[in-house]
PDB file of N, CA and C in Angstrom:
ATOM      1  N   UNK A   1       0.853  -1.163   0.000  1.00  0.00           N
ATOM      2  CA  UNK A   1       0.000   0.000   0.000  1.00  0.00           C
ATOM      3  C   UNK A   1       0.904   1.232   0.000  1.00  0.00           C
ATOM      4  N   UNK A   2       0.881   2.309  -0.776  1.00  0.00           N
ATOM      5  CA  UNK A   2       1.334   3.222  -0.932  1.00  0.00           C
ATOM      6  C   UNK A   2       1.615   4.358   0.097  1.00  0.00           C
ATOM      7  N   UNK A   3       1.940   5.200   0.045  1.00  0.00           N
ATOM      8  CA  UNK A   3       2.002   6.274   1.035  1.00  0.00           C
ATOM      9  C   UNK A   3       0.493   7.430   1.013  1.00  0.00           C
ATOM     10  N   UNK A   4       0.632   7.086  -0.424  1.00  0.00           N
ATOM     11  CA  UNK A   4      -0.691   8.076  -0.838  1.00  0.00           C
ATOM     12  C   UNK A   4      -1.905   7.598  -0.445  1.00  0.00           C
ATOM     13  N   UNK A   5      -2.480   6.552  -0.999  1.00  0.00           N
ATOM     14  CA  UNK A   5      -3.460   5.479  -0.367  1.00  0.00           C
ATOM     15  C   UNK A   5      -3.750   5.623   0.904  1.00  0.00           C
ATOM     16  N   UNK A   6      -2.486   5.362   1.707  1.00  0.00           N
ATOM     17  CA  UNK A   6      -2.672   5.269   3.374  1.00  0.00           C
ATOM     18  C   UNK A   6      -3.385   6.565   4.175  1.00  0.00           C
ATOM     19  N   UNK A   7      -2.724   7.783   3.495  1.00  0.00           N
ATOM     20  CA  UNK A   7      -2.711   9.011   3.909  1.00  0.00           C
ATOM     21  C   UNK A   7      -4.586   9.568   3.361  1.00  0.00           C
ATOM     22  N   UNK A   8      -5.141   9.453   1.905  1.00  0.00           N
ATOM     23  CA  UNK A   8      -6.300   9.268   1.693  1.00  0.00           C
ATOM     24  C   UNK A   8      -7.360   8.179   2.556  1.00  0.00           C
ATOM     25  N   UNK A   9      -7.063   6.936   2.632  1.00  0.00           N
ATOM     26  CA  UNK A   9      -7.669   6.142   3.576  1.00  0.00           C
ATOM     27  C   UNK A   9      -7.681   6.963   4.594  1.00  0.00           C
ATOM     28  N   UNK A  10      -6.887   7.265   5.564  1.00  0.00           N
ATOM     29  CA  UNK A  10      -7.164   8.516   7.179  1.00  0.00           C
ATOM     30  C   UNK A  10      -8.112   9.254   6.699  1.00  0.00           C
ATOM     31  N   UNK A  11      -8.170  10.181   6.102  1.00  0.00           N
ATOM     32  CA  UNK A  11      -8.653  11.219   6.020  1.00  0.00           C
ATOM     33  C   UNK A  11     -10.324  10.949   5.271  1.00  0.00           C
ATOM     34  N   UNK A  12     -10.453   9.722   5.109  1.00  0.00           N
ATOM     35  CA  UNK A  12     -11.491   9.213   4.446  1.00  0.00           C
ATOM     36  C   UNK A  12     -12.541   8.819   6.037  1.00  0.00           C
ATOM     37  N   UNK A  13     -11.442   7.553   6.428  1.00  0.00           N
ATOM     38  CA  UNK A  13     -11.746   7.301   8.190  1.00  0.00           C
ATOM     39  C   UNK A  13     -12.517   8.294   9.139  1.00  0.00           C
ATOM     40  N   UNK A  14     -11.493   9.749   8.897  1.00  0.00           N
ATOM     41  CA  UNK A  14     -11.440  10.699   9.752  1.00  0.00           C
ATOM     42  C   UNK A  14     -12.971  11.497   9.256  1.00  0.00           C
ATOM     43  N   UNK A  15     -12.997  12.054   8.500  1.00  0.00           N
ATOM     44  CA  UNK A  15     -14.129  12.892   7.849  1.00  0.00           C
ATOM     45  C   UNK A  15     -15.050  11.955   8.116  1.00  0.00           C
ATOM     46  N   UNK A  16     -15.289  10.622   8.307  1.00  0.00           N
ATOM     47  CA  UNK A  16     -16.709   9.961   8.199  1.00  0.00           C
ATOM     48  C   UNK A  16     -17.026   9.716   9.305  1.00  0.00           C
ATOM     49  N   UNK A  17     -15.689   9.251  10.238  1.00  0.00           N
ATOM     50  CA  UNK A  17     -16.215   9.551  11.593  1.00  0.00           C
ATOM     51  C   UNK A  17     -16.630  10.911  12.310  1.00  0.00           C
ATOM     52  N   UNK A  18     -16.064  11.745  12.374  1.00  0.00           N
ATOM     53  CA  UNK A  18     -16.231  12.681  12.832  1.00  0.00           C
ATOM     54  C   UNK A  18     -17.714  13.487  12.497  1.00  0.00           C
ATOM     55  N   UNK A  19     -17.725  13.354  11.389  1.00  0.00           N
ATOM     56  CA  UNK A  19     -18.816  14.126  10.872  1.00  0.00           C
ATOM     57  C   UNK A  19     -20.105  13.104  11.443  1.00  0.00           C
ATOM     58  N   UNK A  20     -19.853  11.721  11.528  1.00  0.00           N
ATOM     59  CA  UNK A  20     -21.277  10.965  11.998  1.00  0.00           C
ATOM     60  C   UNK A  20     -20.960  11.031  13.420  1.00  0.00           C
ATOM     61  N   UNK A  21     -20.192  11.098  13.953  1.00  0.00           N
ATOM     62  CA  UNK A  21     -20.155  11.149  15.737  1.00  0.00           C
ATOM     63  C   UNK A  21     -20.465  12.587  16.245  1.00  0.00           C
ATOM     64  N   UNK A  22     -20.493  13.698  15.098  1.00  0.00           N
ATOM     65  CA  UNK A  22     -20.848  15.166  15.378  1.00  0.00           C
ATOM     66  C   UNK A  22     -22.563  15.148  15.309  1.00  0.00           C
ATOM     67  N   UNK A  23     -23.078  14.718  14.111  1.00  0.00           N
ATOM     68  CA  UNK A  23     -24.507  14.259  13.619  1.00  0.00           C
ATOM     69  C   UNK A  23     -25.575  14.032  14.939  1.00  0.00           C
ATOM     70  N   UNK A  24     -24.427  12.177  15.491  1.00  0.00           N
ATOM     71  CA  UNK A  24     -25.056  11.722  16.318  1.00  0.00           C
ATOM     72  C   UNK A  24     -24.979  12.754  17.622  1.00  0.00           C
ATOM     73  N   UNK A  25     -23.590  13.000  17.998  1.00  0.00           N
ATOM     74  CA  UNK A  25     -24.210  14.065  19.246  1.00  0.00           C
ATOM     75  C   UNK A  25     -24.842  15.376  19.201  1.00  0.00           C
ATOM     76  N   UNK A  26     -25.279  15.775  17.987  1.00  0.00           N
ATOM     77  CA  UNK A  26     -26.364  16.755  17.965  1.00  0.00           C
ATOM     78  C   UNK A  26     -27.785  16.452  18.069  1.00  0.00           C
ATOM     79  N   UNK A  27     -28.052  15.162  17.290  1.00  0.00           N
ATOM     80  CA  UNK A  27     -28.892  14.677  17.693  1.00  0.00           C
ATOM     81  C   UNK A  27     -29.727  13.808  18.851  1.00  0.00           C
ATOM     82  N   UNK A  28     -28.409  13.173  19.111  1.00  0.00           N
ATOM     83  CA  UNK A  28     -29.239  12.700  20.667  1.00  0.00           C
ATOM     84  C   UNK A  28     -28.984  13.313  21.835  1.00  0.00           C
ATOM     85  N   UNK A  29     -28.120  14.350  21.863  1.00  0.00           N
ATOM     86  CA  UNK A  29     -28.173  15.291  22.690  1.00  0.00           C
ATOM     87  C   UNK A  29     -28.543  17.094  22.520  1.00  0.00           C
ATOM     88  N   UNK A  30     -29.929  16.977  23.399  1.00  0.00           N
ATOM     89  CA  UNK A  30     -30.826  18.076  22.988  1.00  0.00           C
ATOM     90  C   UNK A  30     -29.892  19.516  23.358  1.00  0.00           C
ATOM     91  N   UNK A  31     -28.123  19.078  23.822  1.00  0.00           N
ATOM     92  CA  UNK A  31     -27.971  20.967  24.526  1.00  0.00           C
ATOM     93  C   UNK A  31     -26.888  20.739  23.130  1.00  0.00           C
ATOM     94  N   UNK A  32     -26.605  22.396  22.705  1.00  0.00           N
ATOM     95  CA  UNK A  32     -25.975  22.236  21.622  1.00  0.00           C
ATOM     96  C   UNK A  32     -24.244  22.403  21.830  1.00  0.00           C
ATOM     97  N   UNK A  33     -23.632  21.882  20.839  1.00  0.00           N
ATOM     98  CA  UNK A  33     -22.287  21.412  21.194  1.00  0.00           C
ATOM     99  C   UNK A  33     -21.402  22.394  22.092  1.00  0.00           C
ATOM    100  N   UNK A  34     -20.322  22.711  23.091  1.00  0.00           N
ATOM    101  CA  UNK A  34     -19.360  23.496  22.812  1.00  0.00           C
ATOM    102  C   UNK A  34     -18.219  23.307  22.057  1.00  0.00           C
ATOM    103  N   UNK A  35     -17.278  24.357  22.388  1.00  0.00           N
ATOM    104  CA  UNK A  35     -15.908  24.390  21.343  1.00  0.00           C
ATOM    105  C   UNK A  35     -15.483  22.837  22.148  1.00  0.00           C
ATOM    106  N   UNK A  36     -15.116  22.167  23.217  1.00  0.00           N
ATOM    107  CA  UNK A  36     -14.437  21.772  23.771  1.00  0.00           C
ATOM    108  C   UNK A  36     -15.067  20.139  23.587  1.00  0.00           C
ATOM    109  N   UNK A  37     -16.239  19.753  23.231  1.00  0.00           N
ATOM    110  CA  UNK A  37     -16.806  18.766  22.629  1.00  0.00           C
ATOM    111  C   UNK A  37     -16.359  18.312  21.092  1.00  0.00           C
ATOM    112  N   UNK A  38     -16.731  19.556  20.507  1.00  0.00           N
ATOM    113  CA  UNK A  38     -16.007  19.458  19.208  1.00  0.00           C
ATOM    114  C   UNK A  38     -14.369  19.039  19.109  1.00  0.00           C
ATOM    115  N   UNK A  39     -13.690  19.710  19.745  1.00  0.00           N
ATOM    116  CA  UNK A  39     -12.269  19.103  19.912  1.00  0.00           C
ATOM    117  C   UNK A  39     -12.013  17.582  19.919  1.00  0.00           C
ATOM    118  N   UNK A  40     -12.728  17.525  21.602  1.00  0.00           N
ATOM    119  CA  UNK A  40     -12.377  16.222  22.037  1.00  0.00           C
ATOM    120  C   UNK A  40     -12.956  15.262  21.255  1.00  0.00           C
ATOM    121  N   UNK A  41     -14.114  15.201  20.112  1.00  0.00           N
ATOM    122  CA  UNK A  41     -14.598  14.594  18.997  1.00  0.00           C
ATOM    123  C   UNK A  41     -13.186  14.317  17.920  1.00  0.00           C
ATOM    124  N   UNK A  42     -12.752  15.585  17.429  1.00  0.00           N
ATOM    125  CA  UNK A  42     -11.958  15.457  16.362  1.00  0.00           C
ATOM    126  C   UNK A  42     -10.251  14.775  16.949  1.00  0.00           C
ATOM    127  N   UNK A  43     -10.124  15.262  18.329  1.00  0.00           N
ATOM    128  CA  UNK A  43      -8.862  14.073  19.096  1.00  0.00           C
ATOM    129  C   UNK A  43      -9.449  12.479  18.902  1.00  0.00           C
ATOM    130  N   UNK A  44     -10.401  12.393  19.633  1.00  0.00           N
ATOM    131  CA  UNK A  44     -10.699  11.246  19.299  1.00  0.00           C
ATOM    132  C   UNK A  44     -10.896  10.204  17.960  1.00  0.00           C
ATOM    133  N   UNK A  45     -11.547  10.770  16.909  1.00  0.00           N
ATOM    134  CA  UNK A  45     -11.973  10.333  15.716  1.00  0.00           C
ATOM    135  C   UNK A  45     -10.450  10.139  14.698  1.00  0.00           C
ATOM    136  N   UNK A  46      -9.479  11.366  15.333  1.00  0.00           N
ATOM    137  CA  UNK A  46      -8.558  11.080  14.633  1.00  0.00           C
ATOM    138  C   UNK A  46      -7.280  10.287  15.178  1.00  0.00           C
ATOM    139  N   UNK A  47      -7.528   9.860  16.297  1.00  0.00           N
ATOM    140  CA  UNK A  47      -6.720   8.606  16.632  1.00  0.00           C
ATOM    141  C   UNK A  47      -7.538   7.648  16.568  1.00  0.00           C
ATOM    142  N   UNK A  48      -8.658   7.228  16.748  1.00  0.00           N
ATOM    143  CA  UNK A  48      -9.322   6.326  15.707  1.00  0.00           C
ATOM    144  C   UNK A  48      -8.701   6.034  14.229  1.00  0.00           C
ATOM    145  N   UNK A  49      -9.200   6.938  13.626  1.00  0.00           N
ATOM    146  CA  UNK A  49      -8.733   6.485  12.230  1.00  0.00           C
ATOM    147  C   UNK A  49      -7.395   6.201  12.075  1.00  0.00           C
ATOM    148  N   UNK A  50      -6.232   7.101  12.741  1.00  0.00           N
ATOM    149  CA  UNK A  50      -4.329   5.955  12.717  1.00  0.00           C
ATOM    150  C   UNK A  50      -4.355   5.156  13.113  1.00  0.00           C
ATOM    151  N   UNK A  51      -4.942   4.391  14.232  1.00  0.00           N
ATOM    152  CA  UNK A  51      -5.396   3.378  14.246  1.00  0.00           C
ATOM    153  C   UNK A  51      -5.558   2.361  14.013  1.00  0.00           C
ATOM    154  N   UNK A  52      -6.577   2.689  13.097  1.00  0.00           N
ATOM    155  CA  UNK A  52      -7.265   1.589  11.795  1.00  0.00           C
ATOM    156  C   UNK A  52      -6.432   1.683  10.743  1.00  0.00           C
ATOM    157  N   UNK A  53      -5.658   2.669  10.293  1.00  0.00           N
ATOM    158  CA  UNK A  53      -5.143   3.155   9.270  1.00  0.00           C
ATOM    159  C   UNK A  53      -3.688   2.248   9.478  1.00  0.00           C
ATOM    160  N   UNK A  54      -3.010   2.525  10.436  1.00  0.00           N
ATOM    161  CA  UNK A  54      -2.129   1.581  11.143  1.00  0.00           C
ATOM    162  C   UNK A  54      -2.149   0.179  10.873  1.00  0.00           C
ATOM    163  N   UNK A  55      -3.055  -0.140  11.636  1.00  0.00           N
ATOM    164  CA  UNK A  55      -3.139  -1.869  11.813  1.00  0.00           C
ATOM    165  C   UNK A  55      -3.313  -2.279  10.228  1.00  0.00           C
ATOM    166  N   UNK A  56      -4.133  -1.822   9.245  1.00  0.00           N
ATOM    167  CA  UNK A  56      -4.200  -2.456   8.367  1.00  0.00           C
ATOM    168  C   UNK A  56      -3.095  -2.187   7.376  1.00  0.00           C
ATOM    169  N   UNK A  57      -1.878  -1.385   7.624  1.00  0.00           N
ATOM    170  CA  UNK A  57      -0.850  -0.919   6.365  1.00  0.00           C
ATOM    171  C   UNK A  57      -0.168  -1.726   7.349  1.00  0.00           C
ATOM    172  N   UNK A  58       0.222  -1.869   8.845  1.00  0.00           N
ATOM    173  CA  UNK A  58       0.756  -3.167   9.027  1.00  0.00           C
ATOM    174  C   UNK A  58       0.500  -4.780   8.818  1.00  0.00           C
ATOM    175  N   UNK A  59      -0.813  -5.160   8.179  1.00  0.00           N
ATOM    176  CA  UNK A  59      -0.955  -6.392   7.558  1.00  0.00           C
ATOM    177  C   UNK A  59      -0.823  -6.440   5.935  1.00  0.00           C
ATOM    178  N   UNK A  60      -1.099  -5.630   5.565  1.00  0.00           N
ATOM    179  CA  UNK A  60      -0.947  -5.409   4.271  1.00  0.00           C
ATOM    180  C   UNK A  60       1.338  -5.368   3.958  1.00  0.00           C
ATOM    181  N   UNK A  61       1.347  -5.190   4.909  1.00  0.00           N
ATOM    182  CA  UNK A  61       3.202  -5.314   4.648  1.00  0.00           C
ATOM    183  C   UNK A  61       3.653  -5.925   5.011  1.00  0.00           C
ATOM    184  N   UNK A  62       2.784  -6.751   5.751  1.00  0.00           N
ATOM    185  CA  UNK A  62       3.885  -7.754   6.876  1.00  0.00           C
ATOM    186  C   UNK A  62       4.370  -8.940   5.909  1.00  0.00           C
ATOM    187  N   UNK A  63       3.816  -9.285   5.391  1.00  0.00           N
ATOM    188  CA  UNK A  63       4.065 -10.357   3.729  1.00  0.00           C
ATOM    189  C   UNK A  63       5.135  -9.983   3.204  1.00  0.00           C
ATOM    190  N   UNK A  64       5.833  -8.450   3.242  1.00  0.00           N
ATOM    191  CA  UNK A  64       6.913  -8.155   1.705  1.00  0.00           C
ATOM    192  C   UNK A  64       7.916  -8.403   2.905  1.00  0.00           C
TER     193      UNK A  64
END
């Protein structure tokens, strides 16, 4: 897997989580976000996605 690939995959991860874990806490929670929710969303979502992004460019190489 490429460098490019890997780096698109994150940011693919990242934008889909974030944006549906923002969705969902607007929606099931009736008070509306602060700055400091939003953060700790986008810390989170984006060590999520290295992560995932991680583990699978380490199976995908472990073969070569």
């Amino acid at each position: 897997m490429s460098f490019n690939k890997v780096i698109l995959k994150f940011l693919l991860y990242f934008i889909v989580f974030t944006a549906s874990n923002l969705i969902l806490k607007t929606v099931l929670l009736p008070v509306p976000l602060n700055i400091s929710d939003v953060i700790s969303t986008i810390l989170t979502t984006g060590t999520i996605s290295i992560g995932i992004v991680w583990v699978e460019y380490s199976l995908r190489n472990k073969g070569k």
